[in-house]
Protein backbone atom coordinates (compact mmCIF):
# COMPACT_ATOMS: atom_id res chain seq x y z
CA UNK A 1 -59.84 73.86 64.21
CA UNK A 2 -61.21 73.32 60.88
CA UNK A 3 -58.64 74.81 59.27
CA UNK A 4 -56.34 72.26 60.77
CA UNK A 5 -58.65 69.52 59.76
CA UNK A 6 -58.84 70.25 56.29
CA UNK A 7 -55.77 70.58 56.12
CA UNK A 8 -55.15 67.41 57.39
CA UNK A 9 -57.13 66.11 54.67
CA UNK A 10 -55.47 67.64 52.42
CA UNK A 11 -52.14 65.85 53.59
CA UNK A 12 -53.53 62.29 53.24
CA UNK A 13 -55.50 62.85 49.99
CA UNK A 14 -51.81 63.99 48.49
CA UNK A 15 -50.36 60.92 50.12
CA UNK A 16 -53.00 58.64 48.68
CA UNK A 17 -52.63 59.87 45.17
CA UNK A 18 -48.78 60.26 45.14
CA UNK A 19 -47.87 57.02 46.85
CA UNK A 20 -49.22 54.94 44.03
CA UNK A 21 -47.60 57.01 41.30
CA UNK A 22 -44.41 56.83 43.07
CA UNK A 23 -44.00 53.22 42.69
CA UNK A 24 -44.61 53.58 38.98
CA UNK A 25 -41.94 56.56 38.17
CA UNK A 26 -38.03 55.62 37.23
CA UNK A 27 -36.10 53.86 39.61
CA UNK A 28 -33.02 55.69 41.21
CA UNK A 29 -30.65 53.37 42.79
CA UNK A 30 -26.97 54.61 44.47
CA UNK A 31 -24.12 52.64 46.19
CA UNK A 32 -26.05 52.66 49.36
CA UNK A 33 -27.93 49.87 48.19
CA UNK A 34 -25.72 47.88 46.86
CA UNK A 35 -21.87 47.41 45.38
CA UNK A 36 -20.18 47.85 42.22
CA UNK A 37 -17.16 45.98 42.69
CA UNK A 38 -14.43 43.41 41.05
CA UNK A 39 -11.46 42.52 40.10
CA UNK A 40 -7.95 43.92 38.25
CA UNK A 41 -5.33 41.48 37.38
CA UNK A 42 -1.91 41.91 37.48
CA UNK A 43 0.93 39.05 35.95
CA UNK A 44 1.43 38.49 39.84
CA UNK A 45 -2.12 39.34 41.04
CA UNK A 46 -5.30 39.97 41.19
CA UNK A 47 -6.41 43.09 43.09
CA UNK A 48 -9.97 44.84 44.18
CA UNK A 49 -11.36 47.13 41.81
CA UNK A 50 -14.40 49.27 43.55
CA UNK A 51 -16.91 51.82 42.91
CA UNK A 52 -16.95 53.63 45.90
CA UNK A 53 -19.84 55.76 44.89
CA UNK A 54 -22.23 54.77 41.66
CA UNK A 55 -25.90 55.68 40.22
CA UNK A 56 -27.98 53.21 38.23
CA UNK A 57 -31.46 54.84 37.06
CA UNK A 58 -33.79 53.07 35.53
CA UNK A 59 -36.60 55.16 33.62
CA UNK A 60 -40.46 55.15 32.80
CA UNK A 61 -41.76 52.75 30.33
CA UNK A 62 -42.71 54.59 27.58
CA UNK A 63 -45.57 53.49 25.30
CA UNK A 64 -43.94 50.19 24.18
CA UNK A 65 -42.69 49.30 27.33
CA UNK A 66 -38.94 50.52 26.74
CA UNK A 67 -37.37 52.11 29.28
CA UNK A 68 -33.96 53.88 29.45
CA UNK A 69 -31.13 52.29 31.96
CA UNK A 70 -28.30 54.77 32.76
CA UNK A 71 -25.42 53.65 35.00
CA UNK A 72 -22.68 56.71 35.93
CA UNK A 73 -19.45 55.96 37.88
CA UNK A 74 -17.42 58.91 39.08
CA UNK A 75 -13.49 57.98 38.40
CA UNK A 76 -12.65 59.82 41.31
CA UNK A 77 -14.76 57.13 43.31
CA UNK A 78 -12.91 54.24 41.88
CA UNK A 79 -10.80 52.67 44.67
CA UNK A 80 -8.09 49.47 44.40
CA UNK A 81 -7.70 49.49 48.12
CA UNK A 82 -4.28 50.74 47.60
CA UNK A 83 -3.03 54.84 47.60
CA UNK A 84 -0.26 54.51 45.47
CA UNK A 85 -2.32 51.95 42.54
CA UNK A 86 -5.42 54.50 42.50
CA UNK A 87 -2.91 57.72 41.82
CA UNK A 88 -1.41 55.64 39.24
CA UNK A 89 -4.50 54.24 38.24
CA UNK A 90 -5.76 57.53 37.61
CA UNK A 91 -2.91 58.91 35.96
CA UNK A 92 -2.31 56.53 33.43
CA UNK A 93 -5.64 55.01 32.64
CA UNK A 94 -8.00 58.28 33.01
CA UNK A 95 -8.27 61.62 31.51
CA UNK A 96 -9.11 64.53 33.41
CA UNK A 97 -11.18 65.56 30.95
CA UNK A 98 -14.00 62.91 31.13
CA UNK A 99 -14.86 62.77 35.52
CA UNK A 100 -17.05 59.64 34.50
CA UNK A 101 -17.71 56.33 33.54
CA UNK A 102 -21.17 56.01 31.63
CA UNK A 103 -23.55 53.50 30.75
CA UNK A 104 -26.88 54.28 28.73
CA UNK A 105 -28.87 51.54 27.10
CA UNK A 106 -32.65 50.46 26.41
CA UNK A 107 -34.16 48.03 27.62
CA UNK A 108 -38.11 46.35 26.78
CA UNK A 109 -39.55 45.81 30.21
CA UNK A 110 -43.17 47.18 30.63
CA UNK A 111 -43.41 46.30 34.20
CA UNK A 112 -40.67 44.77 36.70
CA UNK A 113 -40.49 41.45 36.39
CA UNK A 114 -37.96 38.56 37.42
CA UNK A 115 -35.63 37.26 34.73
CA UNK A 116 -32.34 37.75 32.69
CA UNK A 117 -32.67 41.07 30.49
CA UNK A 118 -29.76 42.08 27.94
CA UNK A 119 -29.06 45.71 27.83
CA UNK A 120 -27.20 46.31 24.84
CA UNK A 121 -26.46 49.86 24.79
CA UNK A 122 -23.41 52.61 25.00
CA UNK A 123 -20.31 52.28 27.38
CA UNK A 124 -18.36 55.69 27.16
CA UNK A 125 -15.06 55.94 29.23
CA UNK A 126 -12.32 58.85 28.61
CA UNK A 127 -15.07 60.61 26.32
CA UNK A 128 -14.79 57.31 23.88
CA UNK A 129 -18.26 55.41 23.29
CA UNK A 130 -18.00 51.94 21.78
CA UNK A 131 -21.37 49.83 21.59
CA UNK A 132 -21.44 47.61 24.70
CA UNK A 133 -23.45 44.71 25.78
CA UNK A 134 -24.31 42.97 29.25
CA UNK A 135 -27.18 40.94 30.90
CA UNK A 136 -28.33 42.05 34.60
CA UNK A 137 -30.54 39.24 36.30
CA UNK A 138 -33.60 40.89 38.35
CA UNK A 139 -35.00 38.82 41.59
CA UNK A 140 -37.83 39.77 43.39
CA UNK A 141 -38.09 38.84 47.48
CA UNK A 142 -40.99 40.25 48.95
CA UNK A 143 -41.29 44.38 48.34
CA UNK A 144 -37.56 44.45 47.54
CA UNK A 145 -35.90 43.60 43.83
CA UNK A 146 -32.14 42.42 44.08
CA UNK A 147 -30.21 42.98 40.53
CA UNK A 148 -27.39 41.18 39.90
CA UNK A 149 -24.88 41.17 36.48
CA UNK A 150 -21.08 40.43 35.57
CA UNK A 151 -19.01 42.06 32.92
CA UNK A 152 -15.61 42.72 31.22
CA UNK A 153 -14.03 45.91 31.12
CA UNK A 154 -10.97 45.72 28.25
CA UNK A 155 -9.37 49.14 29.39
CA UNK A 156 -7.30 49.69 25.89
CA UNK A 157 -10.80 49.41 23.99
CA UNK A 158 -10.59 53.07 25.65
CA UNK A 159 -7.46 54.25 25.14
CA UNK A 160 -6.58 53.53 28.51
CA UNK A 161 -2.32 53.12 29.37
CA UNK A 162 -2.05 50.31 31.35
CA UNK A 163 0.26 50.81 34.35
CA UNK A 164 3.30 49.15 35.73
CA UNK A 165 5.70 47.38 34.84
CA UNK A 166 7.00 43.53 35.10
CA UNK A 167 5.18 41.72 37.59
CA UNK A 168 3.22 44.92 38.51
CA UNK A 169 1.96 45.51 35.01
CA UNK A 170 -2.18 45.62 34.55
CA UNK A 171 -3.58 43.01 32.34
CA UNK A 172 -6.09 44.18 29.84
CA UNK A 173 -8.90 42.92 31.36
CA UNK A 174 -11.26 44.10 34.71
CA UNK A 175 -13.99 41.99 36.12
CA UNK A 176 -16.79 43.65 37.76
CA UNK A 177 -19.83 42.37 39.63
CA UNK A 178 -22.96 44.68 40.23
CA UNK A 179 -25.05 43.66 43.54
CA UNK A 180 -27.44 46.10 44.21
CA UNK A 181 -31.38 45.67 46.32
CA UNK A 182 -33.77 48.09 45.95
């Protein structure tokens, strides 16, 4: 019986000091909280650009308060809505060589707080990393922060073929929208 209530003890005491630290380690957040989505436009029309599947961490503060952001988007995950436009998609805008989409950058925030924060950092897409700058907006509602941030995505600033043809062809330009609550 004592055994059980030490070790009981035990239990709680752990909870009690890991709880707290917890809250202050890196933040992982996935497409189940949230979306990565857009648009692609065509000459005749727009059509749904989505990350099926995404990871956004955001790291420790170090000393001075900067932390790391890292974003990763498999290509296999990203969905038009359409069979036919994602095979083509994939052919003719993605190597096989490079499985993902990555964004790294550094951002100064000691502590979570609400506001607009630029993260001017590294997009790298078919293995080709060009400097690359965006602002996500952080909200806070009761336990729960809600990040929110548009952005441009010029595929031939990657080497990227642009498919179709006529009406059908892909502009040079992708909207996206990141909505995520954690």
């Amino acid at each position: 019986m004592q055994y059980k209530k030490n070790k009981t003890l035990n239990i709680l005491t752990t909870l009690l000091i890991l709880i707290p630290m917890l809250g202050w380690a890196g933040i992982s957040v996935n497409s189940d909280h949230g979306s990565l989505q857009g648009l692609g436009h065509a000459k005749s029309h727009d059509f749904p650009v989505i990350a099926e599947q995404f990871s956004l961490t955001l790291g420790d503060a170090d000393s001075n308060g900067v932390r790391q952001v890292k974003a990763m988007i498999p290509v296999a995950e990203i969905s038009t809505g359409n069979f036919m436009r994602n095979a083509h998609m994939r052919m003719a805008m993605f190597s096989g060589d490079y499985p993902e989409i990555i964004f790294s950058a550094n951002v100064t925030l000691p502590e979570l707080a609400k506001g607009i924060y630029p993260l001017n950092g590294t997009l790298t897409i078919n293995g080709i990393a060009k400097p690359y700058n965006l602002e996500i907006k952080l909200d806070q509602a009761g336990h729960q922060w809600h990040a929110t941030g548009k952005f441009v995505i010029v595929p031939t600033d990657f080497d990227m073929g642009l498919p179709g043809m006529g009406p059908m062809k892909v502009q040079d330009h992708v909207d996206l929208n990141l909505d995520v609550t954690f």
